[in-house]
Protein backbone atom coordinates (compact mmCIF):
# COMPACT_ATOMS: atom_id res chain seq x y z
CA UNK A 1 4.02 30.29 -6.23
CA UNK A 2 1.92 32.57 -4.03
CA UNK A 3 3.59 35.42 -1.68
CA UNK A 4 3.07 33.24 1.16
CA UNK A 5 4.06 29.62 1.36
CA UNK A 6 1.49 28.22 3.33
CA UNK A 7 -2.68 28.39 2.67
CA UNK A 8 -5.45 27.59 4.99
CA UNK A 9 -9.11 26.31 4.11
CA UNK A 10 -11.75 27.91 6.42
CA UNK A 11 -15.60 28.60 5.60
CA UNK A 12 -18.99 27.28 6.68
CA UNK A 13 -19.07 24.17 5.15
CA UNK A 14 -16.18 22.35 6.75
CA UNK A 15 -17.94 23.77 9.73
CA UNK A 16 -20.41 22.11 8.79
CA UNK A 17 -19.27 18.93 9.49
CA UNK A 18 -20.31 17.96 13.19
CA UNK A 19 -22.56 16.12 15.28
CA UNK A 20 -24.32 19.28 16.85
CA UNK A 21 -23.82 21.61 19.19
CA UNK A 22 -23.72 19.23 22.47
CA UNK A 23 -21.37 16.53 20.69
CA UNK A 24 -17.68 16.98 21.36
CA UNK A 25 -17.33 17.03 17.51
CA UNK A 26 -19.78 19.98 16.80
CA UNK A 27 -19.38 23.19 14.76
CA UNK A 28 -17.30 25.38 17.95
CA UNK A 29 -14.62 23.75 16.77
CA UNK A 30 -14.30 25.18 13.72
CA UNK A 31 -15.50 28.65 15.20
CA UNK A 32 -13.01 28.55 18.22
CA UNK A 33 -10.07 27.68 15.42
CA UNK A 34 -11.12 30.48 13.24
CA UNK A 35 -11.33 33.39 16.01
CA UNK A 36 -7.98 32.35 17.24
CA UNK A 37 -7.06 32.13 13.68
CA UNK A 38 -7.61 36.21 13.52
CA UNK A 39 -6.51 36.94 17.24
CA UNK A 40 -3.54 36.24 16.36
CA UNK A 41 -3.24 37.75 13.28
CA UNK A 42 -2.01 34.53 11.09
CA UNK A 43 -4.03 35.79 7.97
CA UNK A 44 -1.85 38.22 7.27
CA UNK A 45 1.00 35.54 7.19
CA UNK A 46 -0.99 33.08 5.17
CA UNK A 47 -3.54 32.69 2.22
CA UNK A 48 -7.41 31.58 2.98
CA UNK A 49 -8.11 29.66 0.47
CA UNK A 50 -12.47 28.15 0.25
CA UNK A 51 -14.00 24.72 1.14
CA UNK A 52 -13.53 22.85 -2.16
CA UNK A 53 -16.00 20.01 -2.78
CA UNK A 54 -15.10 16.76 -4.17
CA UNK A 55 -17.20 14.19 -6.07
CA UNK A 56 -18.02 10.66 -5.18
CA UNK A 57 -14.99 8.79 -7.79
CA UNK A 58 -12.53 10.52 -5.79
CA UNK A 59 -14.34 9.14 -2.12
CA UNK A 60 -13.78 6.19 -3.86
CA UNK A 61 -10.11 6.10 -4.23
CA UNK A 62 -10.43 5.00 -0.47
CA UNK A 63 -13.75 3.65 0.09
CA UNK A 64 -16.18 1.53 -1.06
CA UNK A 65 -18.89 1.97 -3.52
CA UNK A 66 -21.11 0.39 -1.35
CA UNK A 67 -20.29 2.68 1.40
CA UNK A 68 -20.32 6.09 -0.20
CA UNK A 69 -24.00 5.12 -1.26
CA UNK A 70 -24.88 4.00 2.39
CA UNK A 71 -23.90 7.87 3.64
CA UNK A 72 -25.47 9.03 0.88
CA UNK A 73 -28.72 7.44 1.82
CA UNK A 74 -28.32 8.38 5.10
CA UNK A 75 -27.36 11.83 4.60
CA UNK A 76 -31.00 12.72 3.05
CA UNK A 77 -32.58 11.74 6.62
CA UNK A 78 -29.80 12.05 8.98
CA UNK A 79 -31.65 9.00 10.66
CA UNK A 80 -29.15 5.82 12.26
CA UNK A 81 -25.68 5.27 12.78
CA UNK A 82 -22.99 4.66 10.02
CA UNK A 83 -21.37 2.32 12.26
CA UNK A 84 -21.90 0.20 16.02
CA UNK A 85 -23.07 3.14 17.58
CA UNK A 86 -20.20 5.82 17.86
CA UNK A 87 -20.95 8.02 14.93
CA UNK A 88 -24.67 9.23 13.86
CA UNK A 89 -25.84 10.28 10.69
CA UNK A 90 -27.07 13.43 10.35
CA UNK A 91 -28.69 15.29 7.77
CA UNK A 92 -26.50 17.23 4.72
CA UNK A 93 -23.59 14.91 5.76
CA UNK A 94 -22.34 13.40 2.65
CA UNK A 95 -21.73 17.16 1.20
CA UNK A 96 -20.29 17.87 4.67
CA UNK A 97 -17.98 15.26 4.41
CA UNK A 98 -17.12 15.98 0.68
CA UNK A 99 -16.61 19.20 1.44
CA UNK A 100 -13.80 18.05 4.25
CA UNK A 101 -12.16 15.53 1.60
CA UNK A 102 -12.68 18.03 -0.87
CA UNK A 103 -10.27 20.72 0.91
CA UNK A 104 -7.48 18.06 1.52
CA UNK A 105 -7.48 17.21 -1.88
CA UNK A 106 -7.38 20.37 -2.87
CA UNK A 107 -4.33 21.13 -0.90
CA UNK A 108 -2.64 18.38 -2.57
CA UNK A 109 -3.22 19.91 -5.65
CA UNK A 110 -1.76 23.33 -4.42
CA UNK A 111 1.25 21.38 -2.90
CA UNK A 112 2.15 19.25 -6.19
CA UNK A 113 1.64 22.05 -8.47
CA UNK A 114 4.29 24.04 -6.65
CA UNK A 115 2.01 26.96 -5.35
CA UNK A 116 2.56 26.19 -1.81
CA UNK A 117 4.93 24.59 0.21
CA UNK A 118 2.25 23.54 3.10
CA UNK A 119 -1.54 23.30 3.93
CA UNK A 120 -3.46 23.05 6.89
CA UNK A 121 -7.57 22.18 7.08
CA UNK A 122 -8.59 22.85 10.73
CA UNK A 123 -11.63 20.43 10.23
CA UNK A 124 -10.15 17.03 8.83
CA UNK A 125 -7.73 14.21 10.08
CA UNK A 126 -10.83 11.46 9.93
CA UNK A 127 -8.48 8.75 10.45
CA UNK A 128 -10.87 6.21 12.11
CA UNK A 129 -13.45 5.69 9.13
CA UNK A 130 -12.44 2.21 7.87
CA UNK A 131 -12.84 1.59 3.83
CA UNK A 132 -16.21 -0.07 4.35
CA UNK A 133 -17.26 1.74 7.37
CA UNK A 134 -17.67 4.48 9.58
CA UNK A 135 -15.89 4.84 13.04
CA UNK A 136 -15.23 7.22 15.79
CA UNK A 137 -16.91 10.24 14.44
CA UNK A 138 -15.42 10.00 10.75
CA UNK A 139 -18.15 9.28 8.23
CA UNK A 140 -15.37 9.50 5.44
CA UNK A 141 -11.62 9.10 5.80
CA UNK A 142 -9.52 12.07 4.29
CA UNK A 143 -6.39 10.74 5.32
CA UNK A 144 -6.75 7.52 3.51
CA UNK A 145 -8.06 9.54 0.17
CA UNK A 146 -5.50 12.25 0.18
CA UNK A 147 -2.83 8.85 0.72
CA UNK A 148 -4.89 6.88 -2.12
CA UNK A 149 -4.72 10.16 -4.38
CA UNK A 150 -1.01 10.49 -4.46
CA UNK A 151 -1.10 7.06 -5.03
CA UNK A 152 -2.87 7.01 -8.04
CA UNK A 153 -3.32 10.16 -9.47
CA UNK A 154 0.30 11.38 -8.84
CA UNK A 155 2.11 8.14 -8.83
CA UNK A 156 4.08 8.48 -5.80
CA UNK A 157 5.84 5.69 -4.08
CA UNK A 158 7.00 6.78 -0.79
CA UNK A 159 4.68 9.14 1.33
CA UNK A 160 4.66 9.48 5.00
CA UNK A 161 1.74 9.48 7.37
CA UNK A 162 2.53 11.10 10.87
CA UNK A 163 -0.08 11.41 13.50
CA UNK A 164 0.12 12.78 16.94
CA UNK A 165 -3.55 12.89 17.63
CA UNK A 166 -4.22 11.18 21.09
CA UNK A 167 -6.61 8.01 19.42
CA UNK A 168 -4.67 5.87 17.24
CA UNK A 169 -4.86 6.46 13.76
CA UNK A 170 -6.41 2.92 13.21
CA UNK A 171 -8.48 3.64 9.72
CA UNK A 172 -5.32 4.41 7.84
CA UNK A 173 -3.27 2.08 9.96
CA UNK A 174 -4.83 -0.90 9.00
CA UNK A 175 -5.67 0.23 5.49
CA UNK A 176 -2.09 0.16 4.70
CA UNK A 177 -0.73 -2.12 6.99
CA UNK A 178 0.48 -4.04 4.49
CA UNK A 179 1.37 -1.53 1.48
CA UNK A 180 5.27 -0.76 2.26
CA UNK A 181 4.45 2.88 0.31
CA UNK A 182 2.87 4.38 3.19
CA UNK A 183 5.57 5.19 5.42
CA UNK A 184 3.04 5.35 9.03
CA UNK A 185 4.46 6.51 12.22
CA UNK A 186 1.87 7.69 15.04
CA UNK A 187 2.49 9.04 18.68
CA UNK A 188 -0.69 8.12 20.37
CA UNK A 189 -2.23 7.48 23.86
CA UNK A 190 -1.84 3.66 24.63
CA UNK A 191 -4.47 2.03 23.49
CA UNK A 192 -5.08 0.17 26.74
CA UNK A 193 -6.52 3.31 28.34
CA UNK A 194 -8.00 5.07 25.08
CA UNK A 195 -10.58 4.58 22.02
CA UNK A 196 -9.81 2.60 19.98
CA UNK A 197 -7.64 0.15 21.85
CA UNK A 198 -5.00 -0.09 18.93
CA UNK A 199 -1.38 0.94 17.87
CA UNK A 200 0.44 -1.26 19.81
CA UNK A 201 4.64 -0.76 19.31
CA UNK A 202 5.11 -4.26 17.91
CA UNK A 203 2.69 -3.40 15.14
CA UNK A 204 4.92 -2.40 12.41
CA UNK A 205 3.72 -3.70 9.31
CA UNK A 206 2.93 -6.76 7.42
CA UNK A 207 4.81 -9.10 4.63
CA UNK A 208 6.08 -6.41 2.46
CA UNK A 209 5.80 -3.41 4.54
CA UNK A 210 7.29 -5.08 7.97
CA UNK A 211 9.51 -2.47 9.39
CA UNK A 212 7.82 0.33 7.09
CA UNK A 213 4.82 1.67 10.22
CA UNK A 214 6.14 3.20 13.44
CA UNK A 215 3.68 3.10 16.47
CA UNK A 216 4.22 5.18 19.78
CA UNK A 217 2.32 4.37 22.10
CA UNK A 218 2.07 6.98 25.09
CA UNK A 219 1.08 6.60 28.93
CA UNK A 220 -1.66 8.99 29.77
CA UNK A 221 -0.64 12.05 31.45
CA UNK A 222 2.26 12.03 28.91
CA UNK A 223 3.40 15.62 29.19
CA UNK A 224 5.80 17.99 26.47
CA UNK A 225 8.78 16.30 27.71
CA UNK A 226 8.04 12.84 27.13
CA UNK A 227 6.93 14.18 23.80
CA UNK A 228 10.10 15.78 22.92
CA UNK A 229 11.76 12.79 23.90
CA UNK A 230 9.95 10.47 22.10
CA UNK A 231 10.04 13.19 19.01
CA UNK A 232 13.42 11.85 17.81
CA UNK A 233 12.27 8.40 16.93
CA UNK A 234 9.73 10.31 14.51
CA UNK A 235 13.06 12.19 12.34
CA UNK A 236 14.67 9.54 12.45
CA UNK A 237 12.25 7.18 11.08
CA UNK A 238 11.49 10.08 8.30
CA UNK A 239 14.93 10.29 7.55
CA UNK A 240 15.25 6.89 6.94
CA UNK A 241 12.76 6.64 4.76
CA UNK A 242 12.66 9.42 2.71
CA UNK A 243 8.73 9.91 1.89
CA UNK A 244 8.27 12.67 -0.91
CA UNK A 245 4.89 13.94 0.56
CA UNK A 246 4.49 14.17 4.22
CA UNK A 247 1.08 13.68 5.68
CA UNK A 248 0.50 15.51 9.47
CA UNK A 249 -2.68 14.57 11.00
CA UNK A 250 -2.41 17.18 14.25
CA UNK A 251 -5.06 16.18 16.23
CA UNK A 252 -5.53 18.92 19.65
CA UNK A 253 -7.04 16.38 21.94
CA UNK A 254 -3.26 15.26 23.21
CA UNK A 255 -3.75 18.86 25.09
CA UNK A 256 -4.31 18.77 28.51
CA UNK A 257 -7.83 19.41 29.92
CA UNK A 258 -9.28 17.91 27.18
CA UNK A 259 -12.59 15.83 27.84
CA UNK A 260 -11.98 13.10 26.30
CA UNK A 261 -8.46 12.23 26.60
CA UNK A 262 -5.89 11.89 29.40
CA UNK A 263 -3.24 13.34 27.69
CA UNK A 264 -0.88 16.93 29.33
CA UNK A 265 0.79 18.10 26.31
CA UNK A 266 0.85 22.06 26.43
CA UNK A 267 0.43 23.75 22.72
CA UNK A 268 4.08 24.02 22.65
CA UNK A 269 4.44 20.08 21.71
């Protein structure tokens, strides 16, 4: 095991993934992370580790064949949309997004092979992208192929997905909606007021894996202490459960002053 516990992916290529400059999902995010990254001086208390690309067999753990060669196609032009209209295709995206996939399963990797304890990749969390489809600014979903890898290539049978990012984690919701494996609990903005309308607290699973997803959904202007009093239902439903790989899709745009959202959490929460 490395010195420090913990390793980070950063690098150019999972800044690369973005929708330009003037989207809300451009390549400042990235940059923004990164410079904060040094202000603070958190590389001397973790380990950088590259952008790791990953090949199309392991895209396909979670999506479609037919799919993967529709970005593909796309990706050489950057002409259309991947989906109804919310997320563009733009040129150099399929490496983009392999390169995003890539790092997560690459920190799996790290984590099951005992040389770190945690990982964190500041550019990934796509947890709209359907199996078939795009959605919401996710050409590929990482979550769902870093779920489907310790699936299949490491045989797990009881990982947790948690997800406090403000839009409903509907991609990997309804992906495993009814696999009672995936252990899915998600503090959200209610979907009546928020993209992508989902995530409602009756919907808990199906057949097999009723009881199995937990789904918070939060008024806006939900501040740090409704979210430290809602944070209890989370440990508890972990501890019931007992995953053996924990999943923590961290999304920022809960924060308040955010654009898009109408969230108040402070970066304490």
């Amino acid at each position: 095991m490395s010195k420090n516990s913990c390793c980070v992916y950063l690098g150019d290529k999972l800044a690369a993934y973005g929708f330009g400059e003037d989207h809300p999902f451009g390549p400042q995010r990235h940059h923004v992370f990164e410079q904060a990254f040094y202000q603070q001086q958190l590389d001397q208390k973790v380990d950088i580790l590259p952008p790791v690309i990953t090949d199309q067999q392991t895209l396909e753990l979670f999506h479609t064949n037919e799919y993967i060669q529709k970005v593909i196609e796309q990706s050489k032009f950057g002409v259309g949309y991947l989906d109804n209209g919310d997320t563009p295709a733009f040129t150099g995206m399929f490496e983009a997004a392999s390169f995003v996939a890539g790092s997560v399963v690459d920190a799996i990797d790290q984590l099951m092979s005992a040389h770190y304890k945690k990982a964190f990749i500041p550019i990934a969390g796509l947890h709209h992208a359907r199996r078939h489809i795009a959605a919401g600014f996710c050409v590929v979903n990482d979550c769902g192929i870093a779920i489907e890898t310790l699936f299949k290539r490491y045989g797990l049978q009881r990982i947790a997905y948690v997800d406090i990012d403000a839009h409903h984690g509907d991609g990997v919701f309804y992906s495993f909606e009814d696999d009672p494996r995936l252990i899915f609990i998600d503090m959200h903005e209610d979907g009546k007021f928020l993209y992508p309308g989902t995530g409602a607290i009756t919907e808990t699973g199906k057949g097999a894996a009723a009881g199995t997803k937990l789904n918070i959904p939060m008024p806006p202007q939900s501040d740090d202490a409704l979210f430290f009093k809602m944070w209890p239902h989370v440990e508890k439903f972990l501890e019931k459960h007992q995953p053996e790989f924990i999943l923590f899709q961290c999304g920022a745009d809960s924060i308040k002053d955010d654009p898009i959202t109408h969230m108040e959490y402070s970066e304490k929460a």
